[in-house]
Every structure is written in structure tokens, then in C-alpha cells.
Protein backbone atom coordinates (compact mmCIF):
# COMPACT_ATOMS: atom_id res chain seq x y z
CA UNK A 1 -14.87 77.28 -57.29
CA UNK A 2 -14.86 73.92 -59.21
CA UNK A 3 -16.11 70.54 -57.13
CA UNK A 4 -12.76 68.69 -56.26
CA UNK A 5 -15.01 65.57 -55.86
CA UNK A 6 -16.06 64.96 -59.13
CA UNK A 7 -12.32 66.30 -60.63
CA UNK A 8 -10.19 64.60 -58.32
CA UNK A 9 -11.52 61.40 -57.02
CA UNK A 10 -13.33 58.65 -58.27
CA UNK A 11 -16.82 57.30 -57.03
CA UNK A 12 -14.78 54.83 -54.16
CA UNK A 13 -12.83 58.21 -53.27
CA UNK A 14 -9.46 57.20 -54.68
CA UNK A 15 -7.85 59.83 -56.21
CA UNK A 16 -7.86 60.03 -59.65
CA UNK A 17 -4.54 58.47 -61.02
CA UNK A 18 -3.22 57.22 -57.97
CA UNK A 19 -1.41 54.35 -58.51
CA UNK A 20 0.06 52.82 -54.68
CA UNK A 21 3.27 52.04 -54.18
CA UNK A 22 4.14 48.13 -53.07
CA UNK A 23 7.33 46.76 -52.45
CA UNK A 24 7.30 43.04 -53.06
CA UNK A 25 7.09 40.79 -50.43
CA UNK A 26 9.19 38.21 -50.01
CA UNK A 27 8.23 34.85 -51.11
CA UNK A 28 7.62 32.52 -48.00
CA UNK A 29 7.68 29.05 -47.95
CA UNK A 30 5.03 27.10 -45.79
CA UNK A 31 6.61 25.94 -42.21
CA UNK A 32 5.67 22.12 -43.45
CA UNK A 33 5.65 21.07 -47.06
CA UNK A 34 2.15 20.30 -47.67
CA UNK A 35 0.79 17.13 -49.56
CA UNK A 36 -0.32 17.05 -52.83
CA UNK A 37 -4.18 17.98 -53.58
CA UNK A 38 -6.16 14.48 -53.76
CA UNK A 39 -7.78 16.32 -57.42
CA UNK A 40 -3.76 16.37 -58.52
CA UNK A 41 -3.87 12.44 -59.07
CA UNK A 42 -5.55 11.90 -62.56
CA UNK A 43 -7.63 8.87 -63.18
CA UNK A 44 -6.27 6.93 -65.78
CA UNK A 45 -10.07 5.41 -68.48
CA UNK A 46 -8.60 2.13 -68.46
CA UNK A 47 -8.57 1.74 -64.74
CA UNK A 48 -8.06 -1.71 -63.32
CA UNK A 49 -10.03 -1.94 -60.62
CA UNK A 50 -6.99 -2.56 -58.23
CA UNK A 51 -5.43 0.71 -59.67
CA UNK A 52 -8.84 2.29 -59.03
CA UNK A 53 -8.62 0.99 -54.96
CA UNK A 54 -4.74 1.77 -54.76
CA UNK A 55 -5.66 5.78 -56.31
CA UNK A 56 -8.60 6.19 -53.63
CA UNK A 57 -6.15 4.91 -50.87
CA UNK A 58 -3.89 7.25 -51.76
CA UNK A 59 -6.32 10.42 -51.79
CA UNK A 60 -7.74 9.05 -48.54
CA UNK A 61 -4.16 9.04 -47.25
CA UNK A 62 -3.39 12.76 -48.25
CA UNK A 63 -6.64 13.87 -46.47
CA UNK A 64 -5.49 11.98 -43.23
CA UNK A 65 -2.02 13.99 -43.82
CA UNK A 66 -3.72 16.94 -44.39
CA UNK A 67 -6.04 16.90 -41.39
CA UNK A 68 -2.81 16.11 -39.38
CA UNK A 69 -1.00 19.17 -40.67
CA UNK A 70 -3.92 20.87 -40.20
CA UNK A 71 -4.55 19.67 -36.35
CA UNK A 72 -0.80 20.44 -35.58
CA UNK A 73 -0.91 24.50 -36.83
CA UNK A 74 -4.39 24.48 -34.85
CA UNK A 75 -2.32 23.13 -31.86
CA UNK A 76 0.75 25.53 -32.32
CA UNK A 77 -1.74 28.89 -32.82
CA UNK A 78 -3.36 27.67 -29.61
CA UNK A 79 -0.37 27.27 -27.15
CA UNK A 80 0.37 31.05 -28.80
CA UNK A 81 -2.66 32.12 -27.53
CA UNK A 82 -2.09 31.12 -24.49
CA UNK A 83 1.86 32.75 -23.94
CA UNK A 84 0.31 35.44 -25.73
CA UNK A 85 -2.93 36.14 -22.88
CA UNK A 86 -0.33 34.70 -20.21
CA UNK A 87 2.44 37.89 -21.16
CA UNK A 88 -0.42 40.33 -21.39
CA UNK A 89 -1.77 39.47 -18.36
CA UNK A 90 1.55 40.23 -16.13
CA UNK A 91 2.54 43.13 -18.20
CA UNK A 92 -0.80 45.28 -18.99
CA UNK A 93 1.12 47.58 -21.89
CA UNK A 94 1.62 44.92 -23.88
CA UNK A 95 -0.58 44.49 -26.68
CA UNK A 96 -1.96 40.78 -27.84
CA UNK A 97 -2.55 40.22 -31.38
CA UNK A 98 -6.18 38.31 -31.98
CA UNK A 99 -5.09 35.31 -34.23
CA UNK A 100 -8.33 35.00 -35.78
């Protein structure tokens, strides 16, 4: 009898010319758009300096926005939590997902 580990599987255990099957997911959009990345704004050699202050004020405004956004899904997730512990406390058969 021949050693079906070495003939069929490789050294992780995944058979030997498995290939999985995926169906493509659906493309989702984020729930808010999100702002442009600060690093997206190039900085121009000739910079005046009033160019340079209006560029930082504009990064420092997208990382406000961003901490916003970011504040606001924190607060959402949260208040899930809660229903979520609230639900499987009055109905002990109900499963809560951990959010993370």
C-alpha cells in the first residue's frame, strides 16, 4: 500500500490539485462615501507658501472627517451590541454574533 500523504496532499494538507470553488461576491459600496486619503493631494515644487497652508488645512480637514466617520460606525456597532446582548438575553436560543 502506497502513502496517500505524500501522493495526494501537499505539505499544508490540501489536496493535490484542488482548486476551490468561489462565486463572486458582490461588490458593496461603503454605507458613507469616505473622504479622500490626505497622501491623494500632491504637493505642487513651486509651492507658495499660502498654497502650502491652504493644502495642510485641507489634509487636516479630511482627518477631522475621517475621525468623524470613524466615531459614528464606532457608535452604530455599539448600540448593535447592545440590541444584540438585550435580544439574547430574553430569548436564550438566540445566538449573538461578537462584532470584534
Amino acid at each position: 500500500m502506497h502513502n496517500i500523504h505524500n501522493i495526494h496532499h501537499t505539505d499544508r494538507g490540501i489536496p493535490v490539485g484542488y482548486q476551490p470553488t468561489r462565486t463572486p461576491a458582490a461588490p458593496t459600496a461603503p454605507a458613507t462615501p469616505r473622504p479622500a486619503a490626505p497622501a491623494a493631494v500632491p504637493r505642487a515644487k513651486d509651492e507658495t507658501p499660502e498654497e502650502k497652508k491652504a493644502r495642510k488645512a485641507a489634509v487636516k480637514e479630511a482627518k477631522r472627517a475621517s475621525r468623524e466617520v470613524k466615531k459614528e460606525f464606532k457608535k452604530v456597532f455599539r448600540e448593535e451590541h447592545v440590541k444584540q446582548q438585550a435580544r439574547a438575553a430574553s430569548n436564550p436560543s438566540a445566538s449573538v454574533v461578537p462584532i470584534g
